[in-house]
Protein backbone atom coordinates (compact mmCIF):
# COMPACT_ATOMS: atom_id res chain seq x y z
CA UNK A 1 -0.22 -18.38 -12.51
CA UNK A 2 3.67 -18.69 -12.35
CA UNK A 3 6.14 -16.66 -10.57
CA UNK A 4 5.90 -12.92 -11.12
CA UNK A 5 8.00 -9.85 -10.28
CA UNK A 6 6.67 -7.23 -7.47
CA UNK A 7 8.33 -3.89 -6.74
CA UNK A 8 8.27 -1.27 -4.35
CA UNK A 9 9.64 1.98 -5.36
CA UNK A 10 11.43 4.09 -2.00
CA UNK A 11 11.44 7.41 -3.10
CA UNK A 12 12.01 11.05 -0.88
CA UNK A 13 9.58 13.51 -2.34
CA UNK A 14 9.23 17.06 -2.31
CA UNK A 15 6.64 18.83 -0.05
CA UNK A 16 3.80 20.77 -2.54
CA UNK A 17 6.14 19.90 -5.70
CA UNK A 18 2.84 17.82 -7.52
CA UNK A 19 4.37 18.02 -11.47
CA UNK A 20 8.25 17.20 -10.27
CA UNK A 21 7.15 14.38 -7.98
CA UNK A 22 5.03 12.89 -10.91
CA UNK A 23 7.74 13.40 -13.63
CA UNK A 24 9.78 11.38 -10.46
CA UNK A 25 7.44 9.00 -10.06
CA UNK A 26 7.61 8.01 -13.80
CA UNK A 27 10.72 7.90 -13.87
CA UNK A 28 10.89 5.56 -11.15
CA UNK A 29 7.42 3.55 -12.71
CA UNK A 30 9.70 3.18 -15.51
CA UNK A 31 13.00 1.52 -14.46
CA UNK A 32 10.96 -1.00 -12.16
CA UNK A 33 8.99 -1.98 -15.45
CA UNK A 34 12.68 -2.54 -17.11
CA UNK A 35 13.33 -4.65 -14.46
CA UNK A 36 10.65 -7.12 -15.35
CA UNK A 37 8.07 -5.82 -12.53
CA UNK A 38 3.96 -6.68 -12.99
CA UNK A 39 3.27 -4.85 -9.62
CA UNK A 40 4.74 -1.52 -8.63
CA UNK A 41 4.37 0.19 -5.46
CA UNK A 42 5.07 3.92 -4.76
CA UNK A 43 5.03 5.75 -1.68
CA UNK A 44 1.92 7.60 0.36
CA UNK A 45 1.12 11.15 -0.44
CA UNK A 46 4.18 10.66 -3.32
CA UNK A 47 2.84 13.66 -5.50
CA UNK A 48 2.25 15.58 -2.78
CA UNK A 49 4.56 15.14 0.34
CA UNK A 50 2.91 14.86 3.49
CA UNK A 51 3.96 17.09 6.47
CA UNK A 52 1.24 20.05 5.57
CA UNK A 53 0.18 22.25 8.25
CA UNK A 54 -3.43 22.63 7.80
CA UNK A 55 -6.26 21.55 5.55
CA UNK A 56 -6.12 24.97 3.74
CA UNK A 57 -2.30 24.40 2.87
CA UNK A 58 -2.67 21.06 1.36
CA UNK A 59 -6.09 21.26 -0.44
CA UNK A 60 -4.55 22.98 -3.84
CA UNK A 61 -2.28 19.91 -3.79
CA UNK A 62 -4.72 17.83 -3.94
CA UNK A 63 -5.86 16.18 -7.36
CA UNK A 64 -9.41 14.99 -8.52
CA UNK A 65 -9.54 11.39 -9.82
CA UNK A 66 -9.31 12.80 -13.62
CA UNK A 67 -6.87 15.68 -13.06
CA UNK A 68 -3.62 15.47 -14.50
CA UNK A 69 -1.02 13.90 -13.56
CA UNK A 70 -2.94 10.53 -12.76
CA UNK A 71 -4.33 10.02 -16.32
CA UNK A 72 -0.79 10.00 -17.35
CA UNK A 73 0.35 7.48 -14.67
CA UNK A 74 -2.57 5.26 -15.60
CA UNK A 75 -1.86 5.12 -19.40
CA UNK A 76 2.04 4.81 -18.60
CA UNK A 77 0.84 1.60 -16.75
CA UNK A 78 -1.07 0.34 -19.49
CA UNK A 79 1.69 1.19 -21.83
CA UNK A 80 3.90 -0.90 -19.88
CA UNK A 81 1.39 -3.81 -19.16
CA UNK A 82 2.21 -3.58 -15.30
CA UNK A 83 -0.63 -2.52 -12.52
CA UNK A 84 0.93 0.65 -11.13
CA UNK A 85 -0.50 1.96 -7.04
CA UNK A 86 0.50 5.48 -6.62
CA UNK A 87 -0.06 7.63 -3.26
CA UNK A 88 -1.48 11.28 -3.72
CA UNK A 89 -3.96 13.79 -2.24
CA UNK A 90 -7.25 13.23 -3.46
CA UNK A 91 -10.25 16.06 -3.93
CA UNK A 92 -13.38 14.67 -3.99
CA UNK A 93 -16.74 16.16 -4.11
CA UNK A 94 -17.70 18.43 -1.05
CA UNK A 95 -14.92 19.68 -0.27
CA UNK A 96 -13.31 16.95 1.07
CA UNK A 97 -9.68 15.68 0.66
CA UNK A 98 -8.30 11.57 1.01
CA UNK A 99 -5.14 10.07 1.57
CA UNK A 100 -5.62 8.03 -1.40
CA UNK A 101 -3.92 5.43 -3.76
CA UNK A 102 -4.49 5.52 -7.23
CA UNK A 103 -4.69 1.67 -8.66
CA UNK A 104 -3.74 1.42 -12.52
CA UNK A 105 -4.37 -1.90 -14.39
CA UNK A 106 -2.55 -2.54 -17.39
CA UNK A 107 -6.20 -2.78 -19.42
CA UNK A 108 -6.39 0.71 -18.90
CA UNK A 109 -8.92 0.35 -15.50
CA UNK A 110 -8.08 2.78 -13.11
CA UNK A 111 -9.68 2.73 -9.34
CA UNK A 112 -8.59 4.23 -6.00
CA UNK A 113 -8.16 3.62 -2.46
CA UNK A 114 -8.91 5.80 0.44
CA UNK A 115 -6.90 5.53 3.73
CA UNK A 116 -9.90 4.60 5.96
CA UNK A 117 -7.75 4.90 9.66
CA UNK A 118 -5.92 8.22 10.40
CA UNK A 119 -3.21 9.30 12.65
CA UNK A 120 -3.16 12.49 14.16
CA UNK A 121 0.63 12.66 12.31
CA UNK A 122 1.30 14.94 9.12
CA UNK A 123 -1.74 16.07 6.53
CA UNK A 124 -3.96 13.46 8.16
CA UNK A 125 -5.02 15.44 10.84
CA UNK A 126 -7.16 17.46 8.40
CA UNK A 127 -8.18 14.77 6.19
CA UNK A 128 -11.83 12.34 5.64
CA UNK A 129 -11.48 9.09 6.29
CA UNK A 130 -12.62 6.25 3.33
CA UNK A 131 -15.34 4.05 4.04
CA UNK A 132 -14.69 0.88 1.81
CA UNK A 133 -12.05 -2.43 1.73
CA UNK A 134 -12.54 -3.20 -1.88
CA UNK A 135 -10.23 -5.60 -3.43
CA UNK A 136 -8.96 -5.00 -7.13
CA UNK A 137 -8.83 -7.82 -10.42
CA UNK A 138 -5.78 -7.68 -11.75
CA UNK A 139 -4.30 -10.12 -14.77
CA UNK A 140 -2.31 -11.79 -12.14
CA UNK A 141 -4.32 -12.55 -9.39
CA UNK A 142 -6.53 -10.17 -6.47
CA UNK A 143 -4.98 -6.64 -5.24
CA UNK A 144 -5.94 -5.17 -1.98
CA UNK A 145 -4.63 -1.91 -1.12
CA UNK A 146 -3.68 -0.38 2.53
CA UNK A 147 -2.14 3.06 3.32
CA UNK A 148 0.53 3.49 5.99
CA UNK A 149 -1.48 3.34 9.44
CA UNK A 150 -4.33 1.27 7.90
CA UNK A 151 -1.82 -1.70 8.32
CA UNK A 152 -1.52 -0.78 12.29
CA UNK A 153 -5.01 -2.43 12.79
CA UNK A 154 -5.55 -6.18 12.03
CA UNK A 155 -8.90 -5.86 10.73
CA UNK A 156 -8.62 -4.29 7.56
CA UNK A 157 -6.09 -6.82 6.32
CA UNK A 158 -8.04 -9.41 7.49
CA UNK A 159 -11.37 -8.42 5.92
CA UNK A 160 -9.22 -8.06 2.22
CA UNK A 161 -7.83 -11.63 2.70
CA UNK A 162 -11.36 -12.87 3.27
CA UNK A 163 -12.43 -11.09 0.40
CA UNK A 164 -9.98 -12.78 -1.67
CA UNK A 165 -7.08 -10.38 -1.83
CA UNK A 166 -3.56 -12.41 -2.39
CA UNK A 167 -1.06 -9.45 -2.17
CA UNK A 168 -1.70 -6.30 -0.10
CA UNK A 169 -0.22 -2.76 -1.73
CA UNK A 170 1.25 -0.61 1.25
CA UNK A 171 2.03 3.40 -0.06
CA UNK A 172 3.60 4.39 3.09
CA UNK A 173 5.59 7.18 4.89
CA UNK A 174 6.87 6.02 7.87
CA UNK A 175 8.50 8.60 10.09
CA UNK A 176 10.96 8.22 13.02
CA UNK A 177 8.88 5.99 15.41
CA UNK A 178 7.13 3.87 13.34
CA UNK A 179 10.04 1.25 13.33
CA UNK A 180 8.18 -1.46 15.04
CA UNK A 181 6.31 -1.51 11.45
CA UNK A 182 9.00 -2.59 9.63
CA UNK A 183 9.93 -4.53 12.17
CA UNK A 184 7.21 -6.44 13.40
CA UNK A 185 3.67 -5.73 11.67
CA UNK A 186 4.35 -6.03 7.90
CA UNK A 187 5.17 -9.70 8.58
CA UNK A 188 1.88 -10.46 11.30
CA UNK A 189 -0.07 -8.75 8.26
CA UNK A 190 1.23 -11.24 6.33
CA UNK A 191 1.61 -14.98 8.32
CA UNK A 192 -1.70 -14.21 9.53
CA UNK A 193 -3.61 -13.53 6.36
CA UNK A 194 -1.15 -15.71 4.27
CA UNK A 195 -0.66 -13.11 1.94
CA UNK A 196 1.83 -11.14 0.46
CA UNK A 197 2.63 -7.49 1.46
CA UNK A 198 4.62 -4.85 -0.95
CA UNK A 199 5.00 -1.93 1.57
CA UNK A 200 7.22 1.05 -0.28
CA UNK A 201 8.14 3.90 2.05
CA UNK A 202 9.66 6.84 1.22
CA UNK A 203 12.31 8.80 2.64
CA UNK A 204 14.10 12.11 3.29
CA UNK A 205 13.51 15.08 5.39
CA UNK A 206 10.33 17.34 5.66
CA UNK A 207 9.85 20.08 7.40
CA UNK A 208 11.94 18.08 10.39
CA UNK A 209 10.91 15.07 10.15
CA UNK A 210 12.97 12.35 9.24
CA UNK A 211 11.79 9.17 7.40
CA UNK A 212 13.15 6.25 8.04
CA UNK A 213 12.19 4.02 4.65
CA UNK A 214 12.96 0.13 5.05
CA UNK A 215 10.77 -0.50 2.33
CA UNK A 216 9.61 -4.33 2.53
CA UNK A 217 8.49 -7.16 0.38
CA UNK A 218 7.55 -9.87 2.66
CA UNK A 219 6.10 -13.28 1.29
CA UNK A 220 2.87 -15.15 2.71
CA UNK A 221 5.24 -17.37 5.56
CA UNK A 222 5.95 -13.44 6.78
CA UNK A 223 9.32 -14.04 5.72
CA UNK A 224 10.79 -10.62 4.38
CA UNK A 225 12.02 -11.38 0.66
CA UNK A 226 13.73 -8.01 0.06
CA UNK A 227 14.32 -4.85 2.29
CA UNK A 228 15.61 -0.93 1.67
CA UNK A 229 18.10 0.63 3.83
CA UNK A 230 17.12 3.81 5.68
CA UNK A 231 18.24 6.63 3.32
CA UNK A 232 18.40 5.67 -0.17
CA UNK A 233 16.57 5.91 -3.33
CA UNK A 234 15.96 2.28 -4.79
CA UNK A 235 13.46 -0.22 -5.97
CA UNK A 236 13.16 -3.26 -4.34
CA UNK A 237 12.18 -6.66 -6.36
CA UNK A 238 11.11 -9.69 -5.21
CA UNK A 239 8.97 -12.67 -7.05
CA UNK A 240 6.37 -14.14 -5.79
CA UNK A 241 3.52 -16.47 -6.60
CA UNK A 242 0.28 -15.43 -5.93
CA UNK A 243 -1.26 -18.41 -6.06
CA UNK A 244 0.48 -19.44 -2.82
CA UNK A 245 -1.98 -16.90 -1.24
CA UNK A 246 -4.90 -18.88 -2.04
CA UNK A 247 -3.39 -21.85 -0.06
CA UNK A 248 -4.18 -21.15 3.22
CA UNK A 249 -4.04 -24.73 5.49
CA UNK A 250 -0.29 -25.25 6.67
CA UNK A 251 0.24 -28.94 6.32
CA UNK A 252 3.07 -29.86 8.26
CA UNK A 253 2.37 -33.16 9.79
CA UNK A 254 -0.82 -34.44 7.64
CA UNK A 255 -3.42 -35.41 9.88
CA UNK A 256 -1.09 -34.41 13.09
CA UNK A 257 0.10 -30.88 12.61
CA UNK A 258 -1.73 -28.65 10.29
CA UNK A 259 -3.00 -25.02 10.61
CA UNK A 260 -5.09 -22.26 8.62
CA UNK A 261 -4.59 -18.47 10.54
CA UNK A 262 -8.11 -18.03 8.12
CA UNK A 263 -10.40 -21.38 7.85
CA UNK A 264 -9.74 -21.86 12.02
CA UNK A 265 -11.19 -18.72 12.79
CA UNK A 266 -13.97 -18.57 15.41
CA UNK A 267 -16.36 -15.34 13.72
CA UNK A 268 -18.82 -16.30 16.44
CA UNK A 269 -16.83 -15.56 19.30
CA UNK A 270 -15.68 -12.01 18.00
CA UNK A 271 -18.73 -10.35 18.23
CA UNK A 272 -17.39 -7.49 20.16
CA UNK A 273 -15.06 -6.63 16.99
CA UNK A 274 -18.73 -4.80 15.66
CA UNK A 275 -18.86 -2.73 18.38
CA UNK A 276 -18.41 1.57 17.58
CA UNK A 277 -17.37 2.46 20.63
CA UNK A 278 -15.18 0.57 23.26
CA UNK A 279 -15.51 2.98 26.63
């Protein structure tokens, strides 16, 4: 596999507004695929918004895997032969409602991913947490897929590296605060996994709070290829190689300095990482 073209789409959003945030969200799908992206990232919660006040509030903005408008998205994505990862509200059987990411392959093959770690911060306060890391084929290489605070914790990117994952999708809505993210984690995520991260954020104003976007494409060294400002609309591009992913021993010095953040790892001294509770 060559070089490719990744994207992450920074987009504000508009709070309970489900059909104009997907006819936005095309939109946006669309000029990133004109740019000669294969991967395109949107924000979290982008068909929804995100600073609901109670369960009750955002449940009838919340979509089942086959409700409209994600059939759409996915068959835009196959129309435009790119993998498409698209933030919304998900209602699943139950009763319950995810912060989920809908994955679209350009076959056609659509999955999702549920936010499995959630701040007491916006809509996730009312919301189930997923259960599963899986890690999606795609024709270009292995997607895994995090949502906003999932990328706080080191674990979860770990376990998708392990599991063969050479770029991680991050939906995101990072409010005022969260700066450090940008700052700092994205590129840990990625030096220590030696993968690469497309993190799109959104921004605008909601109900008060402010998001600050800085939308990110960082490469496997955790070097930051391409970065949004903290107000705009935009798409970031970047390419990348995924097959530097799968190369994780650093050779500097052959024989004398070398280093692999992965094959060096010591699993039987982290025993207390299975641990549920840590009193």
């Amino acid at each position: 596999m060559s070089a490719m073209t990744v994207a992450a789409v920074q987009m504000d959003v508009r709070l309970g507004d489900v059909a104009g945030n997907a006819e936005r969200a095309l939109a946006w799908l669309e000029r990133a695929a004109c740019l000669g992206a294969e991967l395109i990232v949107l924000p979290e919660a982008a068909l929804s918004g995100y600073c609901f006040a109670s369960r009750d509030e955002a449940a009838p903005h919340a979509l089942a895997q086959d409700a409209e408008p994600l059939p759409r998205f996915a068959a835009r994505c196959a129309e435009l032969g790119v993998t498409g990862v698209l933030g919304f509200l998900e209602a699943a059987p139950g009763g319950r409602v995810y912060n989920s990411a809908c994955i679209a392959m350009p076959s056609g093959e659509v999955a999702t991913y549920r936010k499995t770690h959630l701040p007491t911060l916006g809509v996730d306060r009312f919301l189930s947490k997923g259960d599963r890391l899986p890690v999606f084929d795609a024709p270009w290489g292995s997607l895994g897929c995090l949502i906003c605070y999932d990328v706080r914790f080191p674990e979860p990117a770990r376990v998708l590296a392990l599991k063969g994952a050479d770029v991680l999708a991050v939906p995101t809505n990072w409010p005022e605060g969260a700066e450090s993210t940008p700052d700092f984690v994205l590129r840990a995520r990625a030096r220590e996994n030696r993968v690469f991260v497309v993190a799109a954020d959104r921004v605008g104003v909601e109900r008060g709070r402010r998001f600050i976007g800085r939308s990110q494409i960082v490469d496997a060294t955790g070097r930051v290829l391409a970065e949004a400002g903290g107000e705009e609309e935009t798409i970031l591009t970047a390419q990348i190689d995924p097959a530097e992913a799968r190369r994780k021993r650093i050779v500097i010095e052959p024989g004398e300095w070398e280093q692999d953040s992965v094959g060096d790892r010591r699993p039987e001294l982290y025993g207390l990482l299975e641990a549920t509770d840590h009193a």
